[in-house]
Structure formats: structure tokens, C-alpha cells
Protein backbone atom coordinates (compact mmCIF):
# COMPACT_ATOMS: atom_id res chain seq x y z
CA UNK A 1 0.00 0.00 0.00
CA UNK A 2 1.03 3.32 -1.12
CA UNK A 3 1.90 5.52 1.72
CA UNK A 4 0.09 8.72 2.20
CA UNK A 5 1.62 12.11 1.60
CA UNK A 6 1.57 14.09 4.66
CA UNK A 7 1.10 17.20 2.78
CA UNK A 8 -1.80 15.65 1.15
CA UNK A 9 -3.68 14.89 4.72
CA UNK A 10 -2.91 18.14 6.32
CA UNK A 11 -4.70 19.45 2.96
CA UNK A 12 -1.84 22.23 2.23
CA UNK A 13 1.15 22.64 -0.25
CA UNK A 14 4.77 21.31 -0.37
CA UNK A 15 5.88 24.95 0.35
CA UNK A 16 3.29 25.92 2.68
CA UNK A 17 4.34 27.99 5.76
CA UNK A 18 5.08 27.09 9.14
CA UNK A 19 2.18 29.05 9.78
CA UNK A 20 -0.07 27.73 7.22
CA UNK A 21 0.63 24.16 8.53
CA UNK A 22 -0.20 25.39 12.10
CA UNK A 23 -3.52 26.68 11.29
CA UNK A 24 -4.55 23.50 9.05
CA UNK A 25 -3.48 21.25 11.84
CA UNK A 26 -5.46 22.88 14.40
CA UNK A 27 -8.44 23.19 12.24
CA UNK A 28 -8.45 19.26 11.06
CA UNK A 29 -7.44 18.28 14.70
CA UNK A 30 -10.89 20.17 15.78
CA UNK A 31 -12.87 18.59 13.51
CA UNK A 32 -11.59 14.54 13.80
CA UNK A 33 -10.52 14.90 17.55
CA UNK A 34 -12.42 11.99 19.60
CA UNK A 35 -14.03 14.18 22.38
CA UNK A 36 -15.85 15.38 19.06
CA UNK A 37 -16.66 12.13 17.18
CA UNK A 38 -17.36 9.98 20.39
CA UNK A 39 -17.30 6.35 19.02
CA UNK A 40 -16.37 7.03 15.38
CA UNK A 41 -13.04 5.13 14.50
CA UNK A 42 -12.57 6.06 10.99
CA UNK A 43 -12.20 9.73 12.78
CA UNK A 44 -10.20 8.69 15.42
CA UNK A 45 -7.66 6.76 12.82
CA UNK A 46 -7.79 10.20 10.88
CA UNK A 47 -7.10 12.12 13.87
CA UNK A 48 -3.97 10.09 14.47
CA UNK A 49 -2.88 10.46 10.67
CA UNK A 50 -3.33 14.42 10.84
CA UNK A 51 -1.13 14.34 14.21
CA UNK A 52 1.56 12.15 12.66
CA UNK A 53 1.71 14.45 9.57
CA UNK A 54 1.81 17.71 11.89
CA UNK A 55 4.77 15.65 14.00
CA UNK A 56 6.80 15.93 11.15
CA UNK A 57 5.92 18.52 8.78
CA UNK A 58 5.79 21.10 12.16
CA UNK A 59 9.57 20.43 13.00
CA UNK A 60 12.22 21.74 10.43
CA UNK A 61 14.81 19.32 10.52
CA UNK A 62 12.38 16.48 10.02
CA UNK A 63 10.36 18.12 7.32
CA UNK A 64 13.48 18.69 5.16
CA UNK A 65 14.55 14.79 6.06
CA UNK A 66 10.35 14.21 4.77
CA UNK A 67 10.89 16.24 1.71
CA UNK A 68 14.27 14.53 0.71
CA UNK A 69 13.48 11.04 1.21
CA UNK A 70 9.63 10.90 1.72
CA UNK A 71 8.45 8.19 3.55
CA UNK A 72 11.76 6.81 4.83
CA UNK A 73 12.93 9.95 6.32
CA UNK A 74 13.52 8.61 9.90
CA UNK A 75 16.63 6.24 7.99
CA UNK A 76 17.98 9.57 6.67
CA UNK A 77 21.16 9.45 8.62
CA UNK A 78 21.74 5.54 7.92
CA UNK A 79 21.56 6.32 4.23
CA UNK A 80 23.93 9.08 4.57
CA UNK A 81 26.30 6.93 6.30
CA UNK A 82 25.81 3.53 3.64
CA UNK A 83 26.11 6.19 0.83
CA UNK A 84 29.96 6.51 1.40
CA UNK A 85 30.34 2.70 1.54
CA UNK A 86 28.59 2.21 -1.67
CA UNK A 87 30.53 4.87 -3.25
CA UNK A 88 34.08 3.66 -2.21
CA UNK A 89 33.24 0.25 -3.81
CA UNK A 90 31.55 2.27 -6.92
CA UNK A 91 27.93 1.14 -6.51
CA UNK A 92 25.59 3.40 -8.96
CA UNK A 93 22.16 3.41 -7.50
CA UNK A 94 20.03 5.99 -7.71
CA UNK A 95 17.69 6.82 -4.99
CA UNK A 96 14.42 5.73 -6.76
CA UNK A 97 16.22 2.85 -7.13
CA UNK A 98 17.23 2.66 -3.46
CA UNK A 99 13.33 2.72 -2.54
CA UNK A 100 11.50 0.81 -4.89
CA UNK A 101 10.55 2.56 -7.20
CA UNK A 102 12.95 2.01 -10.18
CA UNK A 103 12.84 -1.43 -11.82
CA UNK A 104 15.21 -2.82 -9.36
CA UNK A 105 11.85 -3.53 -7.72
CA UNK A 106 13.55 -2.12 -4.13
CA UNK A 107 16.71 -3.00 -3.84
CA UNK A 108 17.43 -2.50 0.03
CA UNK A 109 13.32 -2.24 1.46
CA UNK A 110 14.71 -5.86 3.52
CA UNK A 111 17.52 -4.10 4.65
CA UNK A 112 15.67 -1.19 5.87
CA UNK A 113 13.14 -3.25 7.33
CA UNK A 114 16.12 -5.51 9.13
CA UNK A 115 17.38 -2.64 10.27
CA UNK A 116 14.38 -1.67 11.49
CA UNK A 117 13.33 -5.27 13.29
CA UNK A 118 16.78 -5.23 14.96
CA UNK A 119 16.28 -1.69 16.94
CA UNK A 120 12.63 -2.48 18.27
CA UNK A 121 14.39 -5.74 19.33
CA UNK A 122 16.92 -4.05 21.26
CA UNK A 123 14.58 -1.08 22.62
CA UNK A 124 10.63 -0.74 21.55
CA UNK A 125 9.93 2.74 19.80
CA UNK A 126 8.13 5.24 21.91
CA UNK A 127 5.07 6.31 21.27
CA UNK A 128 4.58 9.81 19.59
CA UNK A 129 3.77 12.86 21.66
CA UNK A 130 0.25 14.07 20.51
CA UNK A 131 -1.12 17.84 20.44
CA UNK A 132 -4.51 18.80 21.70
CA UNK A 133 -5.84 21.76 21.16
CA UNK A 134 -8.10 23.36 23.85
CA UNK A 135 -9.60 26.97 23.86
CA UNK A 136 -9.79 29.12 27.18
CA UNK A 137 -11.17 32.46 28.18
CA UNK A 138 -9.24 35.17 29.58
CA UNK A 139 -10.64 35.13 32.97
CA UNK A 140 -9.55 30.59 33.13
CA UNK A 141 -6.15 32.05 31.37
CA UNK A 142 -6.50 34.49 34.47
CA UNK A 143 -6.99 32.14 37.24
CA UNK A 144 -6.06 29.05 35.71
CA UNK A 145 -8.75 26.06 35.31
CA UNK A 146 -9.39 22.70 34.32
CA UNK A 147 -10.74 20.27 31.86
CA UNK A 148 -11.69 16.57 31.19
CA UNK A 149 -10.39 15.33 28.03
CA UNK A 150 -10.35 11.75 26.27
CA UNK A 151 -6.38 10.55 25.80
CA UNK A 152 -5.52 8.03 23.18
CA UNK A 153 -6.18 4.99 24.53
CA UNK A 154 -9.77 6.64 25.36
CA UNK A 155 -9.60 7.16 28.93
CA UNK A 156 -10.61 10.33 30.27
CA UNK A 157 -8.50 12.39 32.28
CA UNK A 158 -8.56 15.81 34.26
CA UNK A 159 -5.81 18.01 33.47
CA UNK A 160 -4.79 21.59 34.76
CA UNK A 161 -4.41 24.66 33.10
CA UNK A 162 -2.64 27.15 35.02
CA UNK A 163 -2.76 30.99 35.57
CA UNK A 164 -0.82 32.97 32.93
CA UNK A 165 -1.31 30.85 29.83
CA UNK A 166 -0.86 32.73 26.73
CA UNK A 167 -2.23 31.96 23.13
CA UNK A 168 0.15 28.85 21.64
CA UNK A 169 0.85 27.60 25.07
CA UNK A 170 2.17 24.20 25.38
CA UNK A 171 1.50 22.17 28.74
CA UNK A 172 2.90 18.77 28.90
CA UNK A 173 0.92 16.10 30.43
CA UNK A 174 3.12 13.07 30.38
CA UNK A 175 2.71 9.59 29.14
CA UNK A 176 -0.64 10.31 27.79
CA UNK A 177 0.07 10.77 24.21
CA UNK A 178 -0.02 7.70 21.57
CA UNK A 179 0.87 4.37 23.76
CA UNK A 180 4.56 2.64 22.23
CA UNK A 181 3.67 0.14 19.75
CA UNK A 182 6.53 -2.27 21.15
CA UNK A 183 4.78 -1.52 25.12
CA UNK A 184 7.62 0.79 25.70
CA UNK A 185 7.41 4.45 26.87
CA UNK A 186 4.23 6.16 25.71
CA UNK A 187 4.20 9.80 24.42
CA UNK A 188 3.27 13.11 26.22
CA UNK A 189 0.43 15.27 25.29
CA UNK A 190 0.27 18.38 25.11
CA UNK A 191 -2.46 20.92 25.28
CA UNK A 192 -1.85 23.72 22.74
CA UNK A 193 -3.97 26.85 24.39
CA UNK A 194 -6.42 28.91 22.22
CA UNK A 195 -7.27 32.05 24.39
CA UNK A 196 -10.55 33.36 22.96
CA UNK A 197 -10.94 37.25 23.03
CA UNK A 198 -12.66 39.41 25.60
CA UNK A 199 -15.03 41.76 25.33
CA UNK A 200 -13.66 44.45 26.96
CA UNK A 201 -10.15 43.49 28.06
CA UNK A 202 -6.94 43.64 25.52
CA UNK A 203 -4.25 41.49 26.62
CA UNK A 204 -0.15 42.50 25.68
CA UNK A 205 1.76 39.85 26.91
CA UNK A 206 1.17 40.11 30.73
CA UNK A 207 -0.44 43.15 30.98
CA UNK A 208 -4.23 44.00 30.43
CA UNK A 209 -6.07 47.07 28.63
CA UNK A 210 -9.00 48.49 29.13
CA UNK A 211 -11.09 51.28 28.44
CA UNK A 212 -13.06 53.40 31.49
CA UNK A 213 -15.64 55.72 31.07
CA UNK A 214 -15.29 59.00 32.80
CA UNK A 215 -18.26 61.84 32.78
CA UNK A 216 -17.28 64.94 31.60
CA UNK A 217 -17.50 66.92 35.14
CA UNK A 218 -15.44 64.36 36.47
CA UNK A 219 -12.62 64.58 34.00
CA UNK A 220 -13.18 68.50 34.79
CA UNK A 221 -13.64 69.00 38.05
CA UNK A 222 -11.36 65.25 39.06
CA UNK A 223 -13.80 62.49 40.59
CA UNK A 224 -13.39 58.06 41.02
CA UNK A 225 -14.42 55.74 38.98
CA UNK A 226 -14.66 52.24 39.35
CA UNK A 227 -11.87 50.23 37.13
CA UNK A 228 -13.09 46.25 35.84
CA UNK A 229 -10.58 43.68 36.78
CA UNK A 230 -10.01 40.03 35.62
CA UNK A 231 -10.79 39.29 40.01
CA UNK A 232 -13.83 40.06 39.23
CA UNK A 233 -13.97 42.96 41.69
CA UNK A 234 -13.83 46.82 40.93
CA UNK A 235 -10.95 48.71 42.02
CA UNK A 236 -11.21 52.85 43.05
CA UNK A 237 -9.32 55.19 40.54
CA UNK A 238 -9.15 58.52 41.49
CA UNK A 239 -8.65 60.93 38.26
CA UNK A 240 -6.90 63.99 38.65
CA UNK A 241 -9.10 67.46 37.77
CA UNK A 242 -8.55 68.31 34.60
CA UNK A 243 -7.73 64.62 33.31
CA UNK A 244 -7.65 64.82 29.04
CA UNK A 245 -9.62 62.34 27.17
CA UNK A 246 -7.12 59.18 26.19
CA UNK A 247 -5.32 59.71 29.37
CA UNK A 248 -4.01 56.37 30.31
CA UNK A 249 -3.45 54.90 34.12
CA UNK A 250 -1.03 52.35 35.70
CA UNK A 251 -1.96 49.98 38.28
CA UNK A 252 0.73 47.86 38.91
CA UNK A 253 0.57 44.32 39.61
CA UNK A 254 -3.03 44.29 38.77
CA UNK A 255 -2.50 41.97 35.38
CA UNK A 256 -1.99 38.81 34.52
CA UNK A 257 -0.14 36.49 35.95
CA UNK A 258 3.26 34.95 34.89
CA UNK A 259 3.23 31.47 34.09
CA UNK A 260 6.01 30.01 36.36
CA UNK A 261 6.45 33.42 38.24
CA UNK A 262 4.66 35.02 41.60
CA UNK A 263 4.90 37.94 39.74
CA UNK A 264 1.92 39.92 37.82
CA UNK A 265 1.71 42.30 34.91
CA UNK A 266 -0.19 45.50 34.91
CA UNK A 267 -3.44 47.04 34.10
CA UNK A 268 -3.59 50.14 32.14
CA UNK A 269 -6.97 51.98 32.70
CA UNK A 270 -7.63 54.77 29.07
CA UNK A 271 -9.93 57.01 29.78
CA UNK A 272 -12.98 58.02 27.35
CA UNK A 273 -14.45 60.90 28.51
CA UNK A 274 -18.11 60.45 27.92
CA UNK A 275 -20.24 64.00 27.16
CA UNK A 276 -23.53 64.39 29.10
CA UNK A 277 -26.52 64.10 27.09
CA UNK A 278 -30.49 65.41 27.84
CA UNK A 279 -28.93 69.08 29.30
CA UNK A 280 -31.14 71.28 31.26
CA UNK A 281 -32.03 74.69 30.37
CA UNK A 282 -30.01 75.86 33.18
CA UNK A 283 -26.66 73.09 32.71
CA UNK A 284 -27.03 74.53 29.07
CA UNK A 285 -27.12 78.20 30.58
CA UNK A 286 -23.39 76.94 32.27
CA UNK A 287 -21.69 75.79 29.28
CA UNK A 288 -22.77 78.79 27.90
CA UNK A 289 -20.94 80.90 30.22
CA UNK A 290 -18.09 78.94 30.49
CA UNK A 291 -17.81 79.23 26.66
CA UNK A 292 -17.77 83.06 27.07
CA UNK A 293 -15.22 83.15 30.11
CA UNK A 294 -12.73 80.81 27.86
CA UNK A 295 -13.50 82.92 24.62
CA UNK A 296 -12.75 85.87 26.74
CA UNK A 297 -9.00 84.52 27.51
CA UNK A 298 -7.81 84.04 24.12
């Protein structure tokens, strides 16, 4: 049986991008992952092909192997080494020929597949590490959370995600990716974080933006207002009289936390000055005179 073209299953093109190959792994892995097609094997046989494809095609050294010698990559370096014996006793193969796919009808497939039958014998291939993409809101990414997700074997399993994530995180859960074939050392898994966009809050690395609404008399005259937080709980700013619309705030140690690190960034509080509306005759009357005084000092 032929053997399928990784390009082909991750449905982009031999000189796709790094990033291109990212975003059609995660959006196959989404659609064929288990915990989405409970039961269905054909999907759970395709989810395993799309992670095997990513596996390779997502690391550089191991794509170029793939694009050099297709689907014998992983005996790159053994071929590289026979190469110089078959040259010092002037051997002309070609590579096609090497592979099977001249009319030599595969001249060395045994010896790739003794080679092969002689390393499980001495130490049984580990299973492949397996990416699982999970999304998160800003306020888990904020205080860190949990899921329940189905492994490979189809076991389900609580894992932790903890404060400070970012979008792309990798956490490692280990020994729960793809079990060894030989019953050696299984794989890890690793959940790749989506953080799904807030509302109101605009994260920048560590620290969080937002936007506060301040009336008019208060950006005048100097006021509080009450500042959102990812706690959940208001905190007191007190803005300065004469505060300009777009004026922005500092509150230390009031942003996200730092994955591996006690530490916190910090939120930065813009101001939009918001104009009263439905004026009385008399508020009306005011801005009127205040007009006049300020026309009067230019």
C-alpha cells in the first residue's frame, strides 16, 4: 500500500508555511478529535494520521529529512552513512532505485526493514507525543482552570491549566500521548492553548487594557471611577481634575499572571471621557458661560 503524503492529509502545499501548517493542523485536529466524534473510529484513525503528519511537517529538521526522502525519512542518517560505503566500492544506484521505485523492484526495502526489526528488538519505539488543542477564556487564562479530556487509549482524564497561559501555550501532560507500539514508553500530550478574546479586556503579553468611562465633570472637576478587573472585583481610581480624554493609568501588579512566576503584569486603565446628554435649560445656561469666560482669555 502506497503511503500517504503528509502534505496531502494536512490538505496544504509542499511549500506551505510554518504558519499555514499550524492553522490547518489545528483546524483538522478540531474537527476529527475523539471528544468530538465519540465512538467514530474512521475519525479517530484520521485524527492520528493528521497528528503524525503535523509531527513531522511542524519540526524543520524532520520536514526537510520528509521532503528529501519521503516516507523513509527517519533512515535519513543511515543512508547518509551507507552512501559513502557504496561509493568507495563504486555502486551506482540511484535513490528511486534505493526505494523501490525504479525497476530494481527495491533493492534494500529488507535491509531497511532488518534494520528496522533489529532496533525495536533491542529497545521498543516510543510512542509519539500528541497535540490537543483546547480553547480558554481570559478570565480561566487568568486564574487558571481545568478540563476533562479523552487521551488516546480513550480514557478520560482531568488536566490543569494554570494561571498565565498565553495563546500557543504548550502544557505537557506526560505519558498520555499515543501508547509505544513495542509496550515501551508512551508519548506526552500536550495541550496547545487557544485564548478566545474578551469583550472588553486587551491582553499584551502580561499586561491587560482596558477602556473606562469618565463623565465629563469628572474629568473636569477630578472624581473616582470604578476600574473592571479580571478578580472580578472593581478597584477605586481617582482621576486627577482636569484629566484629558485618552489619558491612560497604571496599576501595577493588577495583570496577569506569569506562568512560572509570583509575579503579575499590569493594568492600564484609558480614559474616554463620555459627554452628558439630555442638558437642562439651566446646565445649558453653564456651558454657555463657560464658553464666554474661555473665549474671553484668548
Amino acid at each position: 500500500m502506497a503511503a500517504k503524503d503528509y502534505y496531502e492529509i494536512l490538505g496544504v502545499s509542499r511549500n506551505a508555511t510554518d504558519k499555514e501548517i499550524k492553522q490547518a493542523y489545528r483546524r483538522l485536529a478540531r474537527k476529527h478529535h475523539p471528544d468530538v466524534n465519540p465512538g467514530d473510529k474512521a475519525a479517530e484513525a484520521r485524527f492520528k494520521e493528521i497528528n503524525t503528519a503535523f509531527e513531522v511537517l511542524s519540526a524543520p529538521e524532520k520536514r526537510r529529512k520528509y521532503d528529501q526522502f519521503g516516507e523513509h525519512w527517519q533512515y535519513a542518517d543511515q543512508f547518509a552513512g551507507w552512501q559513502g560505503d557504496f561509493s568507495r566500492r563504486s555502486t551506482i544506484l540511484d535513490f528511486d532505485d534505493l526505494f523501490g521505485r525504479g525497476d530494481t523492484g527495491g533493492t534494500f526495502d529488507s535491509l531497511f526493514r532488518g534494520f528496522g526489526t533489529r532496533t525495536t528488538s533491542r529497545r521498543p519505539r516510543r510512542g509519539r507525543d500528541i497535540d490537543y488543542p483546547i480553547e480558554v477564556t481570559l478570565e480561566e487564562a487568568y486564574h487558571g482552570s481545568t478540563r476533562v479530556i479523552t487521551d488516546m487509549t480513550g480514557h478520560r482524564l482531568e488536566v490543569k491549566i494554570p494561571p498565565g497561559v498565553k495563546d500557543g501555550s504548550r502544557i505537557k501532560v506526560a505519558g498520555k500521548g499515543e501508547p509505544s507500539p513495542g509496550g515501551g514508553q508512551s508519548g506526552d500530550l500536550y495541550l496547545v492553548v487557544s485564548v478566545r478574546p474578551h469583550p472588553i479586556f486587551q491582553r499584551k503579553d502580561s499586561d491587560i487594557h482596558v477602556e473606562v468611562a469618565v463623565p465629563l465633570t469628572d474629568a473636569v472637576l477630578g472624581g473616582e471611577v470604578a476600574v473592571p478587573t479580571l478578580k472580578g472585583k472593581n478597584l477605586a481610581l481617582t482621576i486627577p481634575p482636569e484629566t484629558q480624554n485618552g489619558k491612560v493609568f497604571r496599576l501595577a501588579g493588577q495583570g496577569m499572571p506569569r506562568m512560572g512566576d509570583t509575579k503579575k503584569g499590569d493594568l492600564f486603565a484609558k480614559v474616554k471621557v463620555v459627554l452628558p446628554q439630555k442638558l437642562t435649560a439651566r446646565e445649558r445656561e453653564l456651558f454657555r458661560q463657560l464658553k464666554d469666560s474661555k473665549r474671553g482669555e484668548k
